[in-house]
C-alpha atoms as a PDB file:
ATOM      1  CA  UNK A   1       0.000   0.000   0.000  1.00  0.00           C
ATOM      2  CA  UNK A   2       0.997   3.340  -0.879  1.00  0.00           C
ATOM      3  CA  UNK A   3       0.787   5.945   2.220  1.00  0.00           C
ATOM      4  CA  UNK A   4       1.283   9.317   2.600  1.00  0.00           C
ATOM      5  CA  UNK A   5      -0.041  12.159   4.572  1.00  0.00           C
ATOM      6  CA  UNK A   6      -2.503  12.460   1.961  1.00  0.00           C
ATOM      7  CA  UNK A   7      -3.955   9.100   2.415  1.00  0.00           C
ATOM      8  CA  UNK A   8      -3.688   8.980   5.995  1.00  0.00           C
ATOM      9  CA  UNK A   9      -5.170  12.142   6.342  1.00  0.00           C
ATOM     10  CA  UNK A  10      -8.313  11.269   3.962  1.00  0.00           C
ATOM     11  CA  UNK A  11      -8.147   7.425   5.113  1.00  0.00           C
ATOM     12  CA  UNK A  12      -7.586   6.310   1.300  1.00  0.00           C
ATOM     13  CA  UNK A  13      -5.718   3.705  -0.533  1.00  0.00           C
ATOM     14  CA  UNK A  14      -4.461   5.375  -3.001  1.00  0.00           C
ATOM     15  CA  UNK A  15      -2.468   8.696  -2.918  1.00  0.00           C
ATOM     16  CA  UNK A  16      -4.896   9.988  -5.773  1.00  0.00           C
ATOM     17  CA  UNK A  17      -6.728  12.362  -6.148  1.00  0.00           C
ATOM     18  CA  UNK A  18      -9.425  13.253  -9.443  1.00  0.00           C
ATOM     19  CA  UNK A  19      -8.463  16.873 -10.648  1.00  0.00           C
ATOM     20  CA  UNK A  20     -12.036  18.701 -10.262  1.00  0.00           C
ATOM     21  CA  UNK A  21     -13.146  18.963 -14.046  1.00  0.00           C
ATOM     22  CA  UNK A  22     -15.737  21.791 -14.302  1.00  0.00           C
ATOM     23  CA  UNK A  23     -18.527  20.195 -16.960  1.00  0.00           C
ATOM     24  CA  UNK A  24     -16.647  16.824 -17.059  1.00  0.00           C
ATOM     25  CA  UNK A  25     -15.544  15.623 -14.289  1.00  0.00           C
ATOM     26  CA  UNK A  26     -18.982  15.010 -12.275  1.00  0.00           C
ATOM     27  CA  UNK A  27     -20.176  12.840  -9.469  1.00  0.00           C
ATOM     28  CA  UNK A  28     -19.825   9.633 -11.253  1.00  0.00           C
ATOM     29  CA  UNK A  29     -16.482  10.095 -12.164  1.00  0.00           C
ATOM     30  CA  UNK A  30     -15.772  11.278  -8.143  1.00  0.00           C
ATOM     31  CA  UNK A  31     -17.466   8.166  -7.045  1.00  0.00           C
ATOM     32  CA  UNK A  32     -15.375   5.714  -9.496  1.00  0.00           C
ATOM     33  CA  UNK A  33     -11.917   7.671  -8.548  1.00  0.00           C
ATOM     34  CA  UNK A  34     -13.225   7.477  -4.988  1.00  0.00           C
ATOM     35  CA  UNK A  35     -14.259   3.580  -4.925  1.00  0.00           C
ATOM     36  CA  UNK A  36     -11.070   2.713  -6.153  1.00  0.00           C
ATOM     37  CA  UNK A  37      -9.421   4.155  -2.899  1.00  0.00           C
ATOM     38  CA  UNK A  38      -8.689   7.080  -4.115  1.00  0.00           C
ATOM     39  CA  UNK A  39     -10.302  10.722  -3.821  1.00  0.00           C
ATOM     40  CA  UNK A  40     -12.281  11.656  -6.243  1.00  0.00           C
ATOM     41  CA  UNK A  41     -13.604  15.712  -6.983  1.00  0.00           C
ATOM     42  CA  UNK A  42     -16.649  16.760  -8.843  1.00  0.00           C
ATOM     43  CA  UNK A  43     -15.848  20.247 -10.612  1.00  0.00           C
ATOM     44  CA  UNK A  44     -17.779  23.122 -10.378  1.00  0.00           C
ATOM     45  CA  UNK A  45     -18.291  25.821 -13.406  1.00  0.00           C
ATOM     46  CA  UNK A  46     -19.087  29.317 -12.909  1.00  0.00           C
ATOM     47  CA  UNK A  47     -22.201  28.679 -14.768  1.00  0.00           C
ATOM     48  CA  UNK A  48     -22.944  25.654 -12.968  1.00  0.00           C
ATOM     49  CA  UNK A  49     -26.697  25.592 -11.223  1.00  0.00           C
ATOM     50  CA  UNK A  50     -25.978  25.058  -7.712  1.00  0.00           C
ATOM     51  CA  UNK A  51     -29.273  21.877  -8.035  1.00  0.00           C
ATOM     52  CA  UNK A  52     -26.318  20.593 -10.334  1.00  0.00           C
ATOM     53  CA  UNK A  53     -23.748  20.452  -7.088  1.00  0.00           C
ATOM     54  CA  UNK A  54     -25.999  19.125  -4.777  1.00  0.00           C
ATOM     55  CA  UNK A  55     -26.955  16.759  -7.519  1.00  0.00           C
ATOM     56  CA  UNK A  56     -23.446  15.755  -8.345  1.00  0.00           C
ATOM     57  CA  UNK A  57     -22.081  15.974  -4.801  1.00  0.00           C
ATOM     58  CA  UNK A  58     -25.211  13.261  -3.883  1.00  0.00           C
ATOM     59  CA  UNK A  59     -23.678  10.980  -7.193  1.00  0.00           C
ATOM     60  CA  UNK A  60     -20.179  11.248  -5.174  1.00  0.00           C
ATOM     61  CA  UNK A  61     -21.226  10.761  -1.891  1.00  0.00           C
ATOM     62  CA  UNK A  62     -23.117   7.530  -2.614  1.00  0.00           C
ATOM     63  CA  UNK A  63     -19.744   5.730  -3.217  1.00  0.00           C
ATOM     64  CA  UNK A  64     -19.305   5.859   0.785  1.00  0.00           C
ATOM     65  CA  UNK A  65     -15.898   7.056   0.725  1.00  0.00           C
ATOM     66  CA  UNK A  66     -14.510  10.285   1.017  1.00  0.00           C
ATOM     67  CA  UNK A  67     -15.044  13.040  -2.254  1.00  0.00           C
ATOM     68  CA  UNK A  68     -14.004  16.572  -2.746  1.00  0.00           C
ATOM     69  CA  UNK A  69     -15.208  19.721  -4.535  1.00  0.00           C
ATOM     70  CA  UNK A  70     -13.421  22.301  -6.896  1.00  0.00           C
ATOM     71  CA  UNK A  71     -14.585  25.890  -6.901  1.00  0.00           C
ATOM     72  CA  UNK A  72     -13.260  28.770  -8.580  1.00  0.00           C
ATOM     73  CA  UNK A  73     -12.408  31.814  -6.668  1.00  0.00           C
ATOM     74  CA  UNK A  74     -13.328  34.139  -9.368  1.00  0.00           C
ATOM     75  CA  UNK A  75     -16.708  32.496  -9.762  1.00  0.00           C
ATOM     76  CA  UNK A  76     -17.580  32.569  -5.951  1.00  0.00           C
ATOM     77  CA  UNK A  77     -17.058  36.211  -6.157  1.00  0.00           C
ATOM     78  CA  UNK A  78     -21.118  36.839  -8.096  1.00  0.00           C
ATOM     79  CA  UNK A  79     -22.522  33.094  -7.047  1.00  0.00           C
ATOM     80  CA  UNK A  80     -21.224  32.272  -3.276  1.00  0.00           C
ATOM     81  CA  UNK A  81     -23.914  29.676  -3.466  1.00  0.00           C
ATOM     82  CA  UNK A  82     -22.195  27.260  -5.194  1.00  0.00           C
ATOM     83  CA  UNK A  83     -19.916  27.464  -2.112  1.00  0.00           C
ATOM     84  CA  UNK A  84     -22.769  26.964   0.072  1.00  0.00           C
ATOM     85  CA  UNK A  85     -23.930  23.962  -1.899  1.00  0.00           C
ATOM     86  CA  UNK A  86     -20.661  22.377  -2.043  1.00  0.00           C
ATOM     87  CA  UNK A  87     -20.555  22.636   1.681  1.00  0.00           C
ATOM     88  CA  UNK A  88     -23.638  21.021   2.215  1.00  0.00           C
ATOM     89  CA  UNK A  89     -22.514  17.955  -0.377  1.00  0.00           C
ATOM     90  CA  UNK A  90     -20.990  16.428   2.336  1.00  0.00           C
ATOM     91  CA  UNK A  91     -17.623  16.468   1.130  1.00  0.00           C
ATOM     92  CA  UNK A  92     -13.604  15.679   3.117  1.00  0.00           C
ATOM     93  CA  UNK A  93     -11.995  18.147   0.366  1.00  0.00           C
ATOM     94  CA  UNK A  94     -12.812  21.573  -0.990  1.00  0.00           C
ATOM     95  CA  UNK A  95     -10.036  23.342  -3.349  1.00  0.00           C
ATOM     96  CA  UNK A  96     -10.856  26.770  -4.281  1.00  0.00           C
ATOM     97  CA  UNK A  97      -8.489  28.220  -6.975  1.00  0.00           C
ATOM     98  CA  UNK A  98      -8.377  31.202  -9.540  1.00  0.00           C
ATOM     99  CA  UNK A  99      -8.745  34.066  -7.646  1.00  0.00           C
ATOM    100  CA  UNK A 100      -9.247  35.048  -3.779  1.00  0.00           C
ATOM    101  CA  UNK A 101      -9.481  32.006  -1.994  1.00  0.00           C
ATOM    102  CA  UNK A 102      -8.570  33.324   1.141  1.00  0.00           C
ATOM    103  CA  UNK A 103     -11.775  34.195   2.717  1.00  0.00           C
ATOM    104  CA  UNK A 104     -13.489  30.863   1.783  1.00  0.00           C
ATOM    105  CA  UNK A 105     -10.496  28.826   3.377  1.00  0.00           C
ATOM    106  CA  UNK A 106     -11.516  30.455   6.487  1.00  0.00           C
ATOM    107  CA  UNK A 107     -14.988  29.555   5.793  1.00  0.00           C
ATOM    108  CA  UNK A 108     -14.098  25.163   5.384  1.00  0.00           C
ATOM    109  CA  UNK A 109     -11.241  25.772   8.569  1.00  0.00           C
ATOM    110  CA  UNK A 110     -14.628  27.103  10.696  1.00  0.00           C
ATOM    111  CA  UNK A 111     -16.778  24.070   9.057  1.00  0.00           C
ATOM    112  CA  UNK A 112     -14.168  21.611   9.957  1.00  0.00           C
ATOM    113  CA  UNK A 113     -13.648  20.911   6.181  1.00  0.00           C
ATOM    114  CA  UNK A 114     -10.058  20.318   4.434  1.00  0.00           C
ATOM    115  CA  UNK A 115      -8.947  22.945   2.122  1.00  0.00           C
ATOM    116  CA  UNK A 116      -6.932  22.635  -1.125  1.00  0.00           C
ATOM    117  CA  UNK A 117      -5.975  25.035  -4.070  1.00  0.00           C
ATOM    118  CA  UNK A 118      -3.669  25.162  -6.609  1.00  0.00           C
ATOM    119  CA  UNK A 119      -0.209  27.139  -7.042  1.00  0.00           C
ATOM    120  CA  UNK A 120       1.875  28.111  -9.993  1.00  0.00           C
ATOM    121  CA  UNK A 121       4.867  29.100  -8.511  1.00  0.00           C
ATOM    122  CA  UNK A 122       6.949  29.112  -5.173  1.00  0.00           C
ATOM    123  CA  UNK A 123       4.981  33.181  -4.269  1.00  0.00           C
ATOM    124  CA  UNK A 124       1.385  31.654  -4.801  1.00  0.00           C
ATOM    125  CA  UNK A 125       2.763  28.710  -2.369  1.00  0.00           C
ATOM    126  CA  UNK A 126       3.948  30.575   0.055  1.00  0.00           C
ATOM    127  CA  UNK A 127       0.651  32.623  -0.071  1.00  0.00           C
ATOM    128  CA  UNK A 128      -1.265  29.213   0.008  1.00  0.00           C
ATOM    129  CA  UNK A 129       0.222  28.407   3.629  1.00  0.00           C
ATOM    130  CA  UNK A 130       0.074  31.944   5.249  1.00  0.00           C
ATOM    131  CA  UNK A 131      -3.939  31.291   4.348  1.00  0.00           C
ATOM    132  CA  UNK A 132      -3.997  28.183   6.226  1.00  0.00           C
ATOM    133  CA  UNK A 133      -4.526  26.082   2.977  1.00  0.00           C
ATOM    134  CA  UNK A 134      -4.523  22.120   4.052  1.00  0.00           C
ATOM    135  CA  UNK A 135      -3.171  20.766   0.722  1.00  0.00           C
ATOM    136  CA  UNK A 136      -1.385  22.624  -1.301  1.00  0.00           C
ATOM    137  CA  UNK A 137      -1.168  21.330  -5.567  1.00  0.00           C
ATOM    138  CA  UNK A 138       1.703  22.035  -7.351  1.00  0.00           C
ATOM    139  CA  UNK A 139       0.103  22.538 -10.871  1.00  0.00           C
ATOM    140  CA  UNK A 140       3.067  22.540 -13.714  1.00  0.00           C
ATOM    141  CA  UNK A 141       2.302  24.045 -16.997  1.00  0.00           C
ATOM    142  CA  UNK A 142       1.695  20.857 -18.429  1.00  0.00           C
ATOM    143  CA  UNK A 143      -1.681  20.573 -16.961  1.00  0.00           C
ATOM    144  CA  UNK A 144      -4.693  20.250 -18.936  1.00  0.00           C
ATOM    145  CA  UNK A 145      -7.699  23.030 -18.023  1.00  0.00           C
ATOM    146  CA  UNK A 146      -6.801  26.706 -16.965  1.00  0.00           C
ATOM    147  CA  UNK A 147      -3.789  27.844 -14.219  1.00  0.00           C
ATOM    148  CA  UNK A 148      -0.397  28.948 -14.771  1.00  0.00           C
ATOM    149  CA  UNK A 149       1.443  28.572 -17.411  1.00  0.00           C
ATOM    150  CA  UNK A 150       5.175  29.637 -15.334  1.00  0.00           C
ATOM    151  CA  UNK A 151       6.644  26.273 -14.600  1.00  0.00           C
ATOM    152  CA  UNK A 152       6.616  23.075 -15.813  1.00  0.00           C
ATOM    153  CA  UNK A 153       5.692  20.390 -13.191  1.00  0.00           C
ATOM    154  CA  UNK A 154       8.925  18.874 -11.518  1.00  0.00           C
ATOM    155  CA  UNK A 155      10.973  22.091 -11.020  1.00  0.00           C
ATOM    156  CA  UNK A 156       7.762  23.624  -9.366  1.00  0.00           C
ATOM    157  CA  UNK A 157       7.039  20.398  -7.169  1.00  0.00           C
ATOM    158  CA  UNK A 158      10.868  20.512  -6.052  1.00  0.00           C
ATOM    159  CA  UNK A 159      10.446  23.684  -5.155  1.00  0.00           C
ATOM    160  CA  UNK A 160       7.376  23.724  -3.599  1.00  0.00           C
ATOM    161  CA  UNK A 161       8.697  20.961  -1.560  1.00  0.00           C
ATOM    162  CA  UNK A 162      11.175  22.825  -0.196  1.00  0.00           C
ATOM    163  CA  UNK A 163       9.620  25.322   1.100  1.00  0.00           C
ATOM    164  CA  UNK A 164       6.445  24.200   2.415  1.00  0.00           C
ATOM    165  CA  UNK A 165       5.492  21.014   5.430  1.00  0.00           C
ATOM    166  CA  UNK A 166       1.520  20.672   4.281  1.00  0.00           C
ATOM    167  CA  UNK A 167       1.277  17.901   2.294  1.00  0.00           C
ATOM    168  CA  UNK A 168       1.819  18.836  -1.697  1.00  0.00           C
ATOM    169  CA  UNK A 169      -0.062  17.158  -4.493  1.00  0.00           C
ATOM    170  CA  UNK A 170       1.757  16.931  -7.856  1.00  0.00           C
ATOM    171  CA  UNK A 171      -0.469  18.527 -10.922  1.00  0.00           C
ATOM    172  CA  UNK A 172       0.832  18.480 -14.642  1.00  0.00           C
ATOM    173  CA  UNK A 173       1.885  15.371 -16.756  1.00  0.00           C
ATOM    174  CA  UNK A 174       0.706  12.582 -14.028  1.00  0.00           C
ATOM    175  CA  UNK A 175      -0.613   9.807 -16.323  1.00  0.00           C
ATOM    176  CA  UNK A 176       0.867   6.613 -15.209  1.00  0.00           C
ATOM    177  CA  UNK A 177       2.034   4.152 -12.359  1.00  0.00           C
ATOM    178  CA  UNK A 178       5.627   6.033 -13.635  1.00  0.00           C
ATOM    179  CA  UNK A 179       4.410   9.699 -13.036  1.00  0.00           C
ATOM    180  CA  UNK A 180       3.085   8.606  -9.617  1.00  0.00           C
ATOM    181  CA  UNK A 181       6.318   6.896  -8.558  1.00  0.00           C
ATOM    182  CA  UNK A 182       8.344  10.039  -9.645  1.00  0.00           C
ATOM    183  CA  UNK A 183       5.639  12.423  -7.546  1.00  0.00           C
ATOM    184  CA  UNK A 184       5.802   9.658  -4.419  1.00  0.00           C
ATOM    185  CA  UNK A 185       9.843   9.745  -5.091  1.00  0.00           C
ATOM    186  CA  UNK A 186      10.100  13.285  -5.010  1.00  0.00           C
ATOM    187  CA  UNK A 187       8.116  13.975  -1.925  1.00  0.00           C
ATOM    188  CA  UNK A 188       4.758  14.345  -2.834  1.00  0.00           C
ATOM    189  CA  UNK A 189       1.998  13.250  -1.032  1.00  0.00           C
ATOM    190  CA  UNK A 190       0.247  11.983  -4.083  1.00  0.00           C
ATOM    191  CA  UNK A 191      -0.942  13.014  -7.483  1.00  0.00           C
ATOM    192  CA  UNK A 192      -3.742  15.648  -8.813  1.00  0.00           C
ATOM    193  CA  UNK A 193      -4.829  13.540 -11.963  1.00  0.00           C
ATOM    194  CA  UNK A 194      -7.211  15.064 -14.815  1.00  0.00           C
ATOM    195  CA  UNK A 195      -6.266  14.513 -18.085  1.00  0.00           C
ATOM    196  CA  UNK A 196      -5.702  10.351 -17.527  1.00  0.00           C
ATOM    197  CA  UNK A 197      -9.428  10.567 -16.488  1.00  0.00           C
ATOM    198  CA  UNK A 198     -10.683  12.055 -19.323  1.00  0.00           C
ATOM    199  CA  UNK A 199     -11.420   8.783 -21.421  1.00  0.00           C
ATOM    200  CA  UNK A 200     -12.942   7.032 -19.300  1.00  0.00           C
ATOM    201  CA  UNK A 201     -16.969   6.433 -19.262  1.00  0.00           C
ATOM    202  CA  UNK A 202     -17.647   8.314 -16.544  1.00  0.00           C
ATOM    203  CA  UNK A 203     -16.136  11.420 -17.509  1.00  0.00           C
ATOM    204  CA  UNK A 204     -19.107  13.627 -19.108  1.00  0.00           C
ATOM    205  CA  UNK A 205     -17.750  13.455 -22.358  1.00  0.00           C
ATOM    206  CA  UNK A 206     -19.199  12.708 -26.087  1.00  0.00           C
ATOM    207  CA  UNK A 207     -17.744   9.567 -28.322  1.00  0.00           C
ATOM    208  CA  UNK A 208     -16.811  12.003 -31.183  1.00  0.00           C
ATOM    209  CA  UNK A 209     -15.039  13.640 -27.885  1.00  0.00           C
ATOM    210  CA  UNK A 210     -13.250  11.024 -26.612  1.00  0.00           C
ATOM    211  CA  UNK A 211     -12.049   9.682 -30.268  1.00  0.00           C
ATOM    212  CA  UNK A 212     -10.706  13.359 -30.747  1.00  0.00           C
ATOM    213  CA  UNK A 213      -8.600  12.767 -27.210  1.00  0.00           C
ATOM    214  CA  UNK A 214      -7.527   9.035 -28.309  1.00  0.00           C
ATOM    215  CA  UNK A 215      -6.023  10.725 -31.637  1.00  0.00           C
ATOM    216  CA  UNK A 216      -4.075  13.640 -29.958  1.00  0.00           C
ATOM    217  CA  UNK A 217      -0.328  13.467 -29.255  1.00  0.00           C
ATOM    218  CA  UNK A 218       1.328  15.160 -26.446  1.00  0.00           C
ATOM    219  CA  UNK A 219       2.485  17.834 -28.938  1.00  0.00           C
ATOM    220  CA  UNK A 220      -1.243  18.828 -29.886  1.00  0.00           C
ATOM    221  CA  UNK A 221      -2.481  20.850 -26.951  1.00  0.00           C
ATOM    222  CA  UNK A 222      -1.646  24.579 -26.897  1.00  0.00           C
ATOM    223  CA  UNK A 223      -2.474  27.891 -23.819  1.00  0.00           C
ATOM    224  CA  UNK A 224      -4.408  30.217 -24.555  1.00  0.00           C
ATOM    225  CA  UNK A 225      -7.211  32.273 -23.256  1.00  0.00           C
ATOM    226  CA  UNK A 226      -9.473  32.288 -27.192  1.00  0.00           C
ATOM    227  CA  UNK A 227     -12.223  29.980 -25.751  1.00  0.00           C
ATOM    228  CA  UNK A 228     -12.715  31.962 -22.869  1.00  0.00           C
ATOM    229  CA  UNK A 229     -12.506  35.357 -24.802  1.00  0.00           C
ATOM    230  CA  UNK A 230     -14.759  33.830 -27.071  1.00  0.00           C
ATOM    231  CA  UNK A 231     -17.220  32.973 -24.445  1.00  0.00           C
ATOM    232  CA  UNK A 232     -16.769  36.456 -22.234  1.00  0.00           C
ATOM    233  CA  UNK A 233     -16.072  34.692 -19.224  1.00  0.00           C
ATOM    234  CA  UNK A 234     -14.147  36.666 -16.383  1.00  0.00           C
ATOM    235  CA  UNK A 235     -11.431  34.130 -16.098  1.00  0.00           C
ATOM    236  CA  UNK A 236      -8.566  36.242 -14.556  1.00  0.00           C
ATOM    237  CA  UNK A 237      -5.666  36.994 -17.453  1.00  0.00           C
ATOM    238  CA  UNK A 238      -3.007  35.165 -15.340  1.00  0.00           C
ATOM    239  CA  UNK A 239      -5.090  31.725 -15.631  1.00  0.00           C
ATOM    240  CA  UNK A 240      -5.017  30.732 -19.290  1.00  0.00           C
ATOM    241  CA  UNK A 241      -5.949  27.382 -20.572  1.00  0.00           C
ATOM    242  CA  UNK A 242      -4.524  24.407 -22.049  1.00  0.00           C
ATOM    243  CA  UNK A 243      -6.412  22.553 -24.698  1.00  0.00           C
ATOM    244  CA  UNK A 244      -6.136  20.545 -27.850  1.00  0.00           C
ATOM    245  CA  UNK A 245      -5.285  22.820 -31.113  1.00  0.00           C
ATOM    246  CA  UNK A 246      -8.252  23.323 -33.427  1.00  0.00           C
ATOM    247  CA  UNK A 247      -9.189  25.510 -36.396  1.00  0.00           C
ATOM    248  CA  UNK A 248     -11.123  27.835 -33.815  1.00  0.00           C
ATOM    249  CA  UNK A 249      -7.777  28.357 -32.423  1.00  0.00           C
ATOM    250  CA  UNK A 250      -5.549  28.824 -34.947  1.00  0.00           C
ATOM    251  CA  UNK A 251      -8.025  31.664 -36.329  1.00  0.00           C
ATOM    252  CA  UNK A 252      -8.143  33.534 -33.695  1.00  0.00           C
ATOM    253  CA  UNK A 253      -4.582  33.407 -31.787  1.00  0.00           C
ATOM    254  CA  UNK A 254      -3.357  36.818 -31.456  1.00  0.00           C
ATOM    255  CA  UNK A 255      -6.438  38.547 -32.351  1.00  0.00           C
ATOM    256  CA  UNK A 256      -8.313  38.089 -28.564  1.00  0.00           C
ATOM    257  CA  UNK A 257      -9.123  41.684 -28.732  1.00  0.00           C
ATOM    258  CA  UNK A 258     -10.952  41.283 -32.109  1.00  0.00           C
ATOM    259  CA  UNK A 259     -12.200  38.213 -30.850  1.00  0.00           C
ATOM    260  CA  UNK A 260     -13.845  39.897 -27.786  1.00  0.00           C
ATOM    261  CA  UNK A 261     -15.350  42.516 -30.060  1.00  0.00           C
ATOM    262  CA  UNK A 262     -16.825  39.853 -32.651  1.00  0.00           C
ATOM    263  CA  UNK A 263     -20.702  38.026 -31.814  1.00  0.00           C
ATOM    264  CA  UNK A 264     -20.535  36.189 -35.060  1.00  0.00           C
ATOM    265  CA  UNK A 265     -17.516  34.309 -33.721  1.00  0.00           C
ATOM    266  CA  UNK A 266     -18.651  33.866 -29.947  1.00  0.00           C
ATOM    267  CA  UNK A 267     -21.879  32.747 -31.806  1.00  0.00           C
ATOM    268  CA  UNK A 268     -20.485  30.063 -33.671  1.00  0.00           C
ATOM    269  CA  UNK A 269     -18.335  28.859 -30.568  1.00  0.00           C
ATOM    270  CA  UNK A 270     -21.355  28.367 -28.793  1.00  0.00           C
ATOM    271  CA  UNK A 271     -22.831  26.829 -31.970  1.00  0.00           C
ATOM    272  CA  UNK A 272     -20.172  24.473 -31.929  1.00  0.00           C
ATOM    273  CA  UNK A 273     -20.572  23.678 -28.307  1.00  0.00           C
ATOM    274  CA  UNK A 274     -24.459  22.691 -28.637  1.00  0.00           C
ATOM    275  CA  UNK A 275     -23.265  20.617 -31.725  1.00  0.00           C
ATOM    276  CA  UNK A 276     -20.795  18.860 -30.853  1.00  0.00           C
ATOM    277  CA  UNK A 277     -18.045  20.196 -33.600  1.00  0.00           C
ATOM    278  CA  UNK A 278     -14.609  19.898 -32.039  1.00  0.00           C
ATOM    279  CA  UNK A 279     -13.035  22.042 -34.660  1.00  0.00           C
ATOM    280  CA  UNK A 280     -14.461  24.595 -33.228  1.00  0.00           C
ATOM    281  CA  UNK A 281     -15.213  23.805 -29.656  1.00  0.00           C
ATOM    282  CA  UNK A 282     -12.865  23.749 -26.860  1.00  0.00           C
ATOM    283  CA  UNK A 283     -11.760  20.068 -25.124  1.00  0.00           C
ATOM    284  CA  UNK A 284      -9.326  21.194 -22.561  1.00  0.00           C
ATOM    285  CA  UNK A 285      -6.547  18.039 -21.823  1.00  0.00           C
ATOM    286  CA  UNK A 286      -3.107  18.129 -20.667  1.00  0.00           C
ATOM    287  CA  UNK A 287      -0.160  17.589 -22.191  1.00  0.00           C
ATOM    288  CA  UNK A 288      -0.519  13.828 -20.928  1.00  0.00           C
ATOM    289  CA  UNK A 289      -3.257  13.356 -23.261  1.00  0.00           C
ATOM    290  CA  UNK A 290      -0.610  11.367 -25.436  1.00  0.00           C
ATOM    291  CA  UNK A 291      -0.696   8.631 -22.958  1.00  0.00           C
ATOM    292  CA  UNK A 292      -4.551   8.020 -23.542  1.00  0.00           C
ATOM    293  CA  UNK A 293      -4.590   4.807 -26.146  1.00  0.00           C
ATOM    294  CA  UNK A 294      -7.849   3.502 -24.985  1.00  0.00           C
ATOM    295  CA  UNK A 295     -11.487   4.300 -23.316  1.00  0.00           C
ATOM    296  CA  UNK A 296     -10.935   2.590 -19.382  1.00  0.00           C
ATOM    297  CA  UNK A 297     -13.073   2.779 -16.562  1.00  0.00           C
ATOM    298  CA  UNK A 298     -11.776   5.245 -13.732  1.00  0.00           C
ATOM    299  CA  UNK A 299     -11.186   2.854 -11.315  1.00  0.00           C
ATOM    300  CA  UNK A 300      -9.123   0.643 -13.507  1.00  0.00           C
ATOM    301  CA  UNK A 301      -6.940   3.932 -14.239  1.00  0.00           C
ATOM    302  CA  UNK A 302      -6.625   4.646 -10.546  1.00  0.00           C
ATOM    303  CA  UNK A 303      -6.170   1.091  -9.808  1.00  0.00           C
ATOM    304  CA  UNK A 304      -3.117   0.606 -12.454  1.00  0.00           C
ATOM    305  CA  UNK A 305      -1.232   3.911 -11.422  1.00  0.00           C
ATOM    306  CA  UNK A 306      -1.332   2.769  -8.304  1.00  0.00           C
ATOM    307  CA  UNK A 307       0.025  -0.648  -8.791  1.00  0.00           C
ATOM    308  CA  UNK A 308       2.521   0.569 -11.159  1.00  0.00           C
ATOM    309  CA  UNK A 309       4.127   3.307  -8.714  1.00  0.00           C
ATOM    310  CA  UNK A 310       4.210   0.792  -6.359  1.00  0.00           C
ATOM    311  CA  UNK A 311       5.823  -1.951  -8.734  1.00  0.00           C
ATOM    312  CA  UNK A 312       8.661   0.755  -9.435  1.00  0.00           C
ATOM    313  CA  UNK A 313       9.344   2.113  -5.926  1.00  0.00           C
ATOM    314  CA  UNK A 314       9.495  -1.351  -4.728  1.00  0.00           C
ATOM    315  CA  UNK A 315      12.377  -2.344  -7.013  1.00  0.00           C
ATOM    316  CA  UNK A 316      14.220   0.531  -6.797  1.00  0.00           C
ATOM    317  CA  UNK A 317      14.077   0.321  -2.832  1.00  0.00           C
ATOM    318  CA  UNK A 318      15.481  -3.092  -3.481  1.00  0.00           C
ATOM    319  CA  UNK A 319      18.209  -2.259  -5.516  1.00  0.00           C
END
């Protein structure tokens, strides 16, 4: 068994945990991440109805093991109900990222409830534990969905390592037994897993979706901030996002301010959305998304990374 202070802490098997997916990741695929001893995380949207949370959070919970809940700061800021209905989910984990976080970590520390969010760099770290922040995730610049794009996973880990004692989550490239090992190996107290989650059935994802992930190579995902332009959300400018190239993309790189400025084109995103049409729409993935070969169940995903990290650690403690 792999343990850590994440797992003790949490009382899980595995030193996983599901990378809250906003629109994909939802209580199904927390419950499968969670049943397989790890924890899973349904992700919240900012335009996600807060029926939807307690909805979802109820789908997580009825695994009977311990789930989490991803918020975004910058979203809390015009709907602090979705805070209140993650609370009332029931779950062992809230991260709240993007943004102010600070006064809702003081909110979960009064509640009794752990607190997570994620850091770019060695500042927002430091930052992270003068808030009181339980767990704090080292998210590299490979990492699919929006954050950082400063520093790539293991130089950021390392140095998050050094100069924090909460226990640190590696985010950003994590996509194997291999990737786990190296996180465990490094100091970690587990891995913050997304993109190897993102073909398998529970994830809220179409077919045509999923075939589009199978397809990409590690190469194919680029950062930018042209689907949320696009969509006039009020991401902050420091969180970009990485997601697969597409034609939508490559039109409109460089030209955000046109973009923002254009209804025909925020029109035909949202077009594409409704329909489906991945040259067009957005499907945010890591740069991981090359290991994806095949549609697997969650668990079986957890399940293997686990066994594999602890395959490798065990022979090279031998040796």
């Amino acid at each position: 068994m792999l343990r850590t202070a994440l797992t003790d802490r949490f009382g899980l098997e595995v030193p996983v945990v599901g990378a809250p997916m906003a629109y994909v990741g939802g209580g199904a695929l927390a419950a499968a991440v969670s049943g397989a001893g790890g924890l899973g995380m349904v992700g919240v949207g900012g335009s996600t109805p807060v029926e939807a949370v307690r909805e979802e959070g109820a789908r997580a919970a009825a695994a009977g093991r311990p789930f989490g809940v991803g918020l975004m700061a910058w979203a809390l800021e015009s709907r602090p109900e979705l805070f209140d209905a993650a609370l009332a989910a029931g779950p062992s984990l809230v991260s709240v990222s993007f943004g102010d976080y600070r006064p809702w970590v003081a909110r979960l520390r009064d509640a009794g409830v752990a607190s997570a969010t994620q850091v770019g760099d060695t500042a927002e770290a430091r930052a992270a534990v003068d808030a009181g922040v339980d767990v704090v995730v080292a998210r590299g610049s490979e990492a699919g969905g929006h954050g950082r794009d400063r520093v790539a996973t293991l130089p950021l880990l390392e140095a998050v390592l050094d100069l924090v004692e909460s226990p640190v989550l590696a985010a950003g490239g994590v996509a194997s037994g291999r990737g786990l090992a190296a996180a465990l190996a490094a100091g970690a107290a587990g891995a913050w897993v997304g993109t190897a989650l993102l073909a398998s059935p529970e994830a809220a994802l179409t077919p045509r979706a999923v075939e589009r992930l199978l397809a990409a190579g590690e190469g194919d995902t680029v950062v930018t901030t042209v689907f949320d332009v696009a969509q006039g959300l009020a991401w902050p400018e420091d969180y970009p996002g990485r997601a697969l190239a597409n034609d939508f993309w490559r039109r409109w790189r460089g030209h955000e301010d046109e973009l923002a400025d254009d209804p025909d084109a925020r029109r035909a995103l949202a077009d594409a959305r409704r329909d489906g049409d991945l040259d067009v729409a957005y499907l945010y993935a890591g740069q991981a998304v090359g290991a994806l070969r095949r549609v697997r169940p969650a668990g079986d995903v957890v399940a293997e990374m686990a066994a594999g990290a602890e395959r490798l650690l065990a022979r090279w403690s031998a040796r």
